[in-house]
N, C-alpha and C. Protein backbone atom coordinates (compact mmCIF):
# COMPACT_ATOMS: atom_id res chain seq x y z
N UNK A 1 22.86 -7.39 10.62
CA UNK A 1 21.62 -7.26 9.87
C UNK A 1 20.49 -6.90 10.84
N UNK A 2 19.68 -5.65 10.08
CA UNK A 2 18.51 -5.48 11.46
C UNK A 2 17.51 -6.60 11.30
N UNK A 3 16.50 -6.79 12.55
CA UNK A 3 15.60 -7.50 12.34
C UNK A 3 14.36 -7.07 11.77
N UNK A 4 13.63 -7.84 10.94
CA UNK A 4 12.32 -7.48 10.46
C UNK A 4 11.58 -7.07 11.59
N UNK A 5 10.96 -5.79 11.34
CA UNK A 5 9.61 -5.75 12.36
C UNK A 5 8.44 -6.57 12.04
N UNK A 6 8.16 -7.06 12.79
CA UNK A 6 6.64 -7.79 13.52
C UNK A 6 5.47 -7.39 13.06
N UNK A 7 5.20 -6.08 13.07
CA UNK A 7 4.55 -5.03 13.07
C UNK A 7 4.52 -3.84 12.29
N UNK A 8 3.35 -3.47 12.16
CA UNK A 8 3.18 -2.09 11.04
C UNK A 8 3.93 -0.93 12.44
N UNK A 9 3.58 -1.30 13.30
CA UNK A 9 3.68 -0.18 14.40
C UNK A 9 5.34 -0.10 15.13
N UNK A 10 5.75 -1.89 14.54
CA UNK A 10 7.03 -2.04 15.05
C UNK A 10 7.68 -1.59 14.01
N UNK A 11 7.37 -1.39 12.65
CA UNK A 11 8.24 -0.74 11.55
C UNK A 11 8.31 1.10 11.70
N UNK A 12 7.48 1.55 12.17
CA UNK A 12 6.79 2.59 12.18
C UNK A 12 7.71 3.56 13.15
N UNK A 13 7.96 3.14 14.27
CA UNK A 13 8.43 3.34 15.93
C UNK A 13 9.51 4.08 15.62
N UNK A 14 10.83 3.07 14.75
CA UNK A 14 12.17 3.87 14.49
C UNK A 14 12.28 5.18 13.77
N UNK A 15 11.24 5.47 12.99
CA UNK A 15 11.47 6.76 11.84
C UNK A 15 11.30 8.03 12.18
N UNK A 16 12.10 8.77 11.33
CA UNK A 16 11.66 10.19 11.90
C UNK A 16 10.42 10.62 12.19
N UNK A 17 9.93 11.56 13.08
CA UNK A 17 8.72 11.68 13.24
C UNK A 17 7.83 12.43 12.34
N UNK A 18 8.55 13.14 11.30
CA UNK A 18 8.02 13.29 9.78
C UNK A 18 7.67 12.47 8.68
N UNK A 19 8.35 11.35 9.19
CA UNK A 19 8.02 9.98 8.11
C UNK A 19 7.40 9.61 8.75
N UNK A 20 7.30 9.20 10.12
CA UNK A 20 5.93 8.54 10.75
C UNK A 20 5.00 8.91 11.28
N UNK A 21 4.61 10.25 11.01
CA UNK A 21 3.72 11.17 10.63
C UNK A 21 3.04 10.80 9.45
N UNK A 22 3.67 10.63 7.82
CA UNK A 22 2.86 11.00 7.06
C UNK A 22 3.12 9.43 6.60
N UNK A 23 2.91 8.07 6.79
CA UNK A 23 3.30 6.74 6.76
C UNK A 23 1.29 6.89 7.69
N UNK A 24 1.56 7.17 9.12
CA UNK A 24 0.67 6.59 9.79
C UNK A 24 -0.54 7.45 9.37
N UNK A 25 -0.55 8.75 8.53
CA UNK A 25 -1.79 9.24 7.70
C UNK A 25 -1.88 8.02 6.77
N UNK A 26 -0.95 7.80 5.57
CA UNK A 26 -1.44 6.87 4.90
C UNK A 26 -2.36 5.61 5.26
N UNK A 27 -1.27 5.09 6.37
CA UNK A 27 -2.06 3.73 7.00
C UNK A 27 -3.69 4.18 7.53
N UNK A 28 -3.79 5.41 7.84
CA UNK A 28 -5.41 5.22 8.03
C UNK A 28 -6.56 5.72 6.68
N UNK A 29 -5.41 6.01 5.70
CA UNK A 29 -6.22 6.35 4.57
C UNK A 29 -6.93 4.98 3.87
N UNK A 30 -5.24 4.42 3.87
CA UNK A 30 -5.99 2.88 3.08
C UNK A 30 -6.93 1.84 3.93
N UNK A 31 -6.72 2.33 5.20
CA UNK A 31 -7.70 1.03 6.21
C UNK A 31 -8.78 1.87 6.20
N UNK A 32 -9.31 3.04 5.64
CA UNK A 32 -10.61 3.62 5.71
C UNK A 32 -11.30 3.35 4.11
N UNK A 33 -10.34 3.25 3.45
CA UNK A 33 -10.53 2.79 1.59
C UNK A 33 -10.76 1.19 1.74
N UNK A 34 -9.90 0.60 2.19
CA UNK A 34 -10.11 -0.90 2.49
C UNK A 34 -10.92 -1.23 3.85
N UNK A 35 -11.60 -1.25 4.22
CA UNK A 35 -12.60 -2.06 5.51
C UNK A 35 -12.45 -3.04 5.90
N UNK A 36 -11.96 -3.89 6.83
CA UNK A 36 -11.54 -5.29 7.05
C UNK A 36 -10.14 -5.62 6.24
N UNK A 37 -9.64 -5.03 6.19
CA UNK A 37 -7.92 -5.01 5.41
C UNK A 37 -7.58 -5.45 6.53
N UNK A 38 -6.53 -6.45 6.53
CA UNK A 38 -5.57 -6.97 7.75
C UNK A 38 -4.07 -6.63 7.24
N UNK A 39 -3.14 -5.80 8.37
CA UNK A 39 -2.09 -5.41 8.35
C UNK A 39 -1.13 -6.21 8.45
N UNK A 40 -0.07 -6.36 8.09
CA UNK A 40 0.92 -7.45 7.63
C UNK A 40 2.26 -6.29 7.36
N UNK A 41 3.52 -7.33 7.66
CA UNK A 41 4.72 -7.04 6.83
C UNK A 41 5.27 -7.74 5.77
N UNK A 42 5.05 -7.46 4.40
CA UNK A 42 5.38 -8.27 3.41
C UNK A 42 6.72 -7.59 2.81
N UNK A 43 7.51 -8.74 2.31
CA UNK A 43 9.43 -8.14 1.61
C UNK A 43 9.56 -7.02 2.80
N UNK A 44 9.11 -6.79 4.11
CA UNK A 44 9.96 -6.45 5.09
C UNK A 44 8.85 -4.71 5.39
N UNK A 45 7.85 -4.51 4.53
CA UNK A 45 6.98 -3.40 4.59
C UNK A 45 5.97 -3.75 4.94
N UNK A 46 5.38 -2.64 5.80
CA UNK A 46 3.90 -2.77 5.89
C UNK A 46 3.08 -2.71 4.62
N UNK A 47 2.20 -3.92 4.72
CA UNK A 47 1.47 -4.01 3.62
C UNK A 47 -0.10 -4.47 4.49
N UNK A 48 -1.21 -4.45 3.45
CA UNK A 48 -2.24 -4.09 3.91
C UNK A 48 -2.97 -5.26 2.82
N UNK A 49 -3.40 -6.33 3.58
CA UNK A 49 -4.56 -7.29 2.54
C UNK A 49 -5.90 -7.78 2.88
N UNK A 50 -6.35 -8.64 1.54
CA UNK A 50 -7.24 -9.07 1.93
C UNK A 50 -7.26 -10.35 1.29
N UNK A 51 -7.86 -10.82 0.44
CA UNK A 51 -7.39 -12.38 -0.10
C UNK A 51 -6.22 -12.43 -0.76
N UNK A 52 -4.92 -11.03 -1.08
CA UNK A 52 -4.01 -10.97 -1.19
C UNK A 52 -3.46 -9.43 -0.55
N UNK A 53 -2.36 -9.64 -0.61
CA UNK A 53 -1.76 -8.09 -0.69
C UNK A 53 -2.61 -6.96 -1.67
N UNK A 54 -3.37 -6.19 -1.11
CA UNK A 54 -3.76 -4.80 -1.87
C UNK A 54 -2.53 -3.57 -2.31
N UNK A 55 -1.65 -3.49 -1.21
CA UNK A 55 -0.49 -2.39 -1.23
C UNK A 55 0.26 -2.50 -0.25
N UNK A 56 1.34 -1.73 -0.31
CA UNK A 56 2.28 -1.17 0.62
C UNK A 56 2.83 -0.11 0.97
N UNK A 57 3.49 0.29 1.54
CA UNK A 57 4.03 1.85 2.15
C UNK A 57 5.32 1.07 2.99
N UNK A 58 6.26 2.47 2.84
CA UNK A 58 7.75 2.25 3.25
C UNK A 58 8.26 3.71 2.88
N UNK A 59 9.85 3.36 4.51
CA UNK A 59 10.31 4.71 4.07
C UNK A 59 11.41 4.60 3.48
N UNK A 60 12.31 5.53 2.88
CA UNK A 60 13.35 5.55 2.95
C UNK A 60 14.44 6.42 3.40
N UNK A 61 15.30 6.72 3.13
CA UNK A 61 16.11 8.26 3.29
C UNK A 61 15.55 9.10 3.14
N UNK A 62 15.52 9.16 2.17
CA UNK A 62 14.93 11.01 2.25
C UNK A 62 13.60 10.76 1.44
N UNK A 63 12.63 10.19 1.46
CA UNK A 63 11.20 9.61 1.25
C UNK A 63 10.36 9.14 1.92
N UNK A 64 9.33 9.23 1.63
CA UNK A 64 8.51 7.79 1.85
C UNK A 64 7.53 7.23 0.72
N UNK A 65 6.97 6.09 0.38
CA UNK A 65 6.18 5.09 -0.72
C UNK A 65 5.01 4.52 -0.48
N UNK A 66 4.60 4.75 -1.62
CA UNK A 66 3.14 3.92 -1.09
C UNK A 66 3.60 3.11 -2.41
N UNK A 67 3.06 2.08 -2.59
CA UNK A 67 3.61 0.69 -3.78
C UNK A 67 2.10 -0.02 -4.46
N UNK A 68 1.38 0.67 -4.85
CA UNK A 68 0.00 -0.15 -5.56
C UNK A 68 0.49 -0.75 -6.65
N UNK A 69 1.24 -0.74 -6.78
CA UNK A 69 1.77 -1.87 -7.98
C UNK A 69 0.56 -2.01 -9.27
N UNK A 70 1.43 -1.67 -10.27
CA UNK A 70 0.53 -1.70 -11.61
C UNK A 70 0.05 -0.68 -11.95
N UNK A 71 0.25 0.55 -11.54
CA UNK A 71 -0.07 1.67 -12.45
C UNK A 71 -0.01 1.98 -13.52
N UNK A 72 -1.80 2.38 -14.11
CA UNK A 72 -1.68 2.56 -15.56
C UNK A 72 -1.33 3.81 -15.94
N UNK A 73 -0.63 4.28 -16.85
CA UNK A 73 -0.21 5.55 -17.30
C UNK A 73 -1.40 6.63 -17.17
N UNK A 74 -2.79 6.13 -16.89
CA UNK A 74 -3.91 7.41 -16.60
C UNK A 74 -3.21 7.96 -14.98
N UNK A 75 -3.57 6.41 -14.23
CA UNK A 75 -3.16 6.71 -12.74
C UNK A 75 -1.86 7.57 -13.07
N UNK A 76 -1.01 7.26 -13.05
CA UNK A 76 0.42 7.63 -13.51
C UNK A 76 -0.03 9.02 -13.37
N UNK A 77 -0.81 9.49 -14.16
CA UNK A 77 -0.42 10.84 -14.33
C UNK A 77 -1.61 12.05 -13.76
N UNK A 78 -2.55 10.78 -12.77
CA UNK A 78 -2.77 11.68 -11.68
C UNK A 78 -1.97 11.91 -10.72
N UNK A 79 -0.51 11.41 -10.82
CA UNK A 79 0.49 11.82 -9.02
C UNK A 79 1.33 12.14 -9.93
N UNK A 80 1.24 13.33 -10.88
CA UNK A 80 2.46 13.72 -11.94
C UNK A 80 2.86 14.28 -11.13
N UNK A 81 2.68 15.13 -9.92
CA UNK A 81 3.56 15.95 -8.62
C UNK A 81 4.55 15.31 -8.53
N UNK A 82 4.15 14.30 -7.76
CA UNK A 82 5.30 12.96 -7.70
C UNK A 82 6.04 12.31 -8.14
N UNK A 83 7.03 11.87 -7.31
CA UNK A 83 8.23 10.82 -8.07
C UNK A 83 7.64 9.54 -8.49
N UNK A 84 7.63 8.54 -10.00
CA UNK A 84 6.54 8.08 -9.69
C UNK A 84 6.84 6.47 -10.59
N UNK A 85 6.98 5.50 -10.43
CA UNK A 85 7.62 4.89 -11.43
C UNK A 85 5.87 4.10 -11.36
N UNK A 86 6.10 2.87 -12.27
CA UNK A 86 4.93 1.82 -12.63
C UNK A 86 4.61 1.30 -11.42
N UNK A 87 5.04 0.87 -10.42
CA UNK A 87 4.41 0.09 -8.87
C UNK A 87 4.85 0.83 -7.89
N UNK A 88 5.16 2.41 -8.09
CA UNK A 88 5.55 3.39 -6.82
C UNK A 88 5.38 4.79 -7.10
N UNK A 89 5.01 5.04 -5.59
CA UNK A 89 4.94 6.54 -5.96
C UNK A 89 5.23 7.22 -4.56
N UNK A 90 6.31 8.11 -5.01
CA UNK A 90 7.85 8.77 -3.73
C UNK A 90 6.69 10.11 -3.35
N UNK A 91 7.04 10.21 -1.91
CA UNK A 91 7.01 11.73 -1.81
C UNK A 91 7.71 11.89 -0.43
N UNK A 92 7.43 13.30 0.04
CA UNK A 92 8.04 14.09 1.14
C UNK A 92 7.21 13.77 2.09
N UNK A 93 7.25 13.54 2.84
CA UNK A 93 6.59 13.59 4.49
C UNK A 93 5.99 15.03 4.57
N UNK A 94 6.21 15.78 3.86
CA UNK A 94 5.93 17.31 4.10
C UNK A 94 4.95 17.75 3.03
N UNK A 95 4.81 16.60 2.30
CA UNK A 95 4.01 17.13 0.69
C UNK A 95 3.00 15.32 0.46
N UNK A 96 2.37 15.11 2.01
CA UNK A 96 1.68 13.90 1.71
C UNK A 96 0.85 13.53 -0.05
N UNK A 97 0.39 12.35 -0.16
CA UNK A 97 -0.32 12.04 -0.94
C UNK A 97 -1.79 12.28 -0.77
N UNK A 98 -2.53 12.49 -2.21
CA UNK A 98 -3.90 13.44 -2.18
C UNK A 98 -4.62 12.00 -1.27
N UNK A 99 -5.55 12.56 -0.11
CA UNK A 99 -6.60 11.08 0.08
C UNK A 99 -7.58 10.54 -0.77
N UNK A 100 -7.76 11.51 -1.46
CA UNK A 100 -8.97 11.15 -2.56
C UNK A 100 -8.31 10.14 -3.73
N UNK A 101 -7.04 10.40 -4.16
CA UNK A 101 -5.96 9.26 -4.83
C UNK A 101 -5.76 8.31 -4.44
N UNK A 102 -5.47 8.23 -2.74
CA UNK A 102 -5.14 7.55 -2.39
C UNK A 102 -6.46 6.06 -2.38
N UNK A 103 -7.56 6.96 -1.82
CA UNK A 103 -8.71 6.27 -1.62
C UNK A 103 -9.19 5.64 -2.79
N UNK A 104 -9.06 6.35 -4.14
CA UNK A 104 -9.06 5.48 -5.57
C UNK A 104 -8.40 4.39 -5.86
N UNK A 105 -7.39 4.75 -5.60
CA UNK A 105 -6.26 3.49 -5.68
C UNK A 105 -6.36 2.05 -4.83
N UNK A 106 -6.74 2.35 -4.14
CA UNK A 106 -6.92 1.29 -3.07
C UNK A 106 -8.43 0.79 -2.90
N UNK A 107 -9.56 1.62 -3.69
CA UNK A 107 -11.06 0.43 -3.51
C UNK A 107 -10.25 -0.14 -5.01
N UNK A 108 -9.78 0.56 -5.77
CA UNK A 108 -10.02 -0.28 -7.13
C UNK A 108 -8.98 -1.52 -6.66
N UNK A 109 -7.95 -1.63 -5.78
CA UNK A 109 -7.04 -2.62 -5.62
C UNK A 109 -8.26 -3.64 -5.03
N UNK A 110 -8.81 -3.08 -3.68
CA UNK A 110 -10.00 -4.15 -3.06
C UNK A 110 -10.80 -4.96 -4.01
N UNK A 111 -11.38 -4.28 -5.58
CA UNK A 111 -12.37 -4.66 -6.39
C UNK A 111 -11.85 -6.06 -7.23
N UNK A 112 -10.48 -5.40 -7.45
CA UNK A 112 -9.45 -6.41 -8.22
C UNK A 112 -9.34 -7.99 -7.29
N UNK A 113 -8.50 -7.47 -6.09
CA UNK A 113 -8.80 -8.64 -4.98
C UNK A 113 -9.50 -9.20 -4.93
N UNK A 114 -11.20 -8.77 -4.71
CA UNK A 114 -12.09 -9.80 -4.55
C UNK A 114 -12.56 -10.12 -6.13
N UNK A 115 -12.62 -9.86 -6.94
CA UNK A 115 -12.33 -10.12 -8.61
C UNK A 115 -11.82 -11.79 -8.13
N UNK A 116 -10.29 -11.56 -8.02
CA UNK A 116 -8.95 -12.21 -8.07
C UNK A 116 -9.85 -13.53 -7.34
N UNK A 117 -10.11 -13.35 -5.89
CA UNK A 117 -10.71 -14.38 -4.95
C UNK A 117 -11.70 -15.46 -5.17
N UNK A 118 -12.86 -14.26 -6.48
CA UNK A 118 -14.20 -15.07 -6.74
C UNK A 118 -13.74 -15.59 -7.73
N UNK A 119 -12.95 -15.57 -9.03
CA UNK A 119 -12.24 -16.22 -10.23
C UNK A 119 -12.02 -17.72 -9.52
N UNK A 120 -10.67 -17.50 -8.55
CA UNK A 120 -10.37 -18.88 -7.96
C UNK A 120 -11.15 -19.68 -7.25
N UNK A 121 -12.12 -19.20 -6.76
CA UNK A 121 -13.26 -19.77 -5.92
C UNK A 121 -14.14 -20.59 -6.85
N UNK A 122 -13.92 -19.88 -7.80
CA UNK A 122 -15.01 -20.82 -9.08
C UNK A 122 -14.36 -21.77 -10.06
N UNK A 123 -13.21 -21.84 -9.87
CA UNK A 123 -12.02 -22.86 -10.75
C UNK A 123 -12.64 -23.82 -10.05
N UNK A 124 -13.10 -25.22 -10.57
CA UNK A 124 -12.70 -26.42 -10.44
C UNK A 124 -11.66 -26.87 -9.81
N UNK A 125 -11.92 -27.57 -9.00
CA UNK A 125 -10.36 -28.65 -8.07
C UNK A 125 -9.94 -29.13 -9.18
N UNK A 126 -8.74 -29.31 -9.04
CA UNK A 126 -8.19 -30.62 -9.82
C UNK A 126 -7.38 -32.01 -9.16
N UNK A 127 -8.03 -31.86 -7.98
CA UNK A 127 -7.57 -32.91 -6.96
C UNK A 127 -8.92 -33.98 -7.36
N UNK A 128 -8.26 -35.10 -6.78
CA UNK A 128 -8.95 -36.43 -7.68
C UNK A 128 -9.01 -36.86 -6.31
């Protein structure tokens, strides 16, 4: 079994240099969409948060993913190029993702997050 990388940079290192080419565009798309995003490996991918996971990116065989999880059928069918299910969206190392999509996708994930953060922040304890 391989070992988990450590690292966005230790996941990054092994891949072709076409996948980690268009992986390490992404990673500076979403850390320029997200500001103070801290990099992490979450289920074994680089993922990118802030009071939770915002997204992820990963490669595979003959791909690579970015994972915003929860796409609504509008989003959906701005990456109709793409391979594209409800929490993924496939492409070629050779046919990156738009930045301007990308950059949508990811303040509205940030907005949600801190949404998500100030909700719980304002719950009542229920410790006695």
């Amino acid at each position: 079994m391989k070992a988990s990388p450590k690292s966005v940079d230790d996941y990054l290192a092994p891949l072709p240099a076409a996948q980690r080419a268009a992986l390490q565009h992404l990673r500076e798309q979403i850390l320029a969409a997200a500001p103070g995003a801290e990099e992490c490996i979450s289920y074994g991918m680089p993922a990118f948060r802030k009071h939770g996971v915002l997204v992820w990116m990963g490669a595979a065989r003959r791909h690579c993913a970015f994972y915003p999880r929860g796409l609504t059928k509008a989003q959906l069918a701005e990456f109709a190029a793409y391979d594209t299910s409800k929490g993924t969206i496939r492409f070629q190392p050779d046919s990156p993702l738009p930045d301007a999509l990308v950059r949508a996708v990811v303040e509205l994930r940030v907005r949600e997050d801190a949404e998500r953060a100030a909700a719980a922040k304002a719950k009542p304890s229920k410790r006695l």
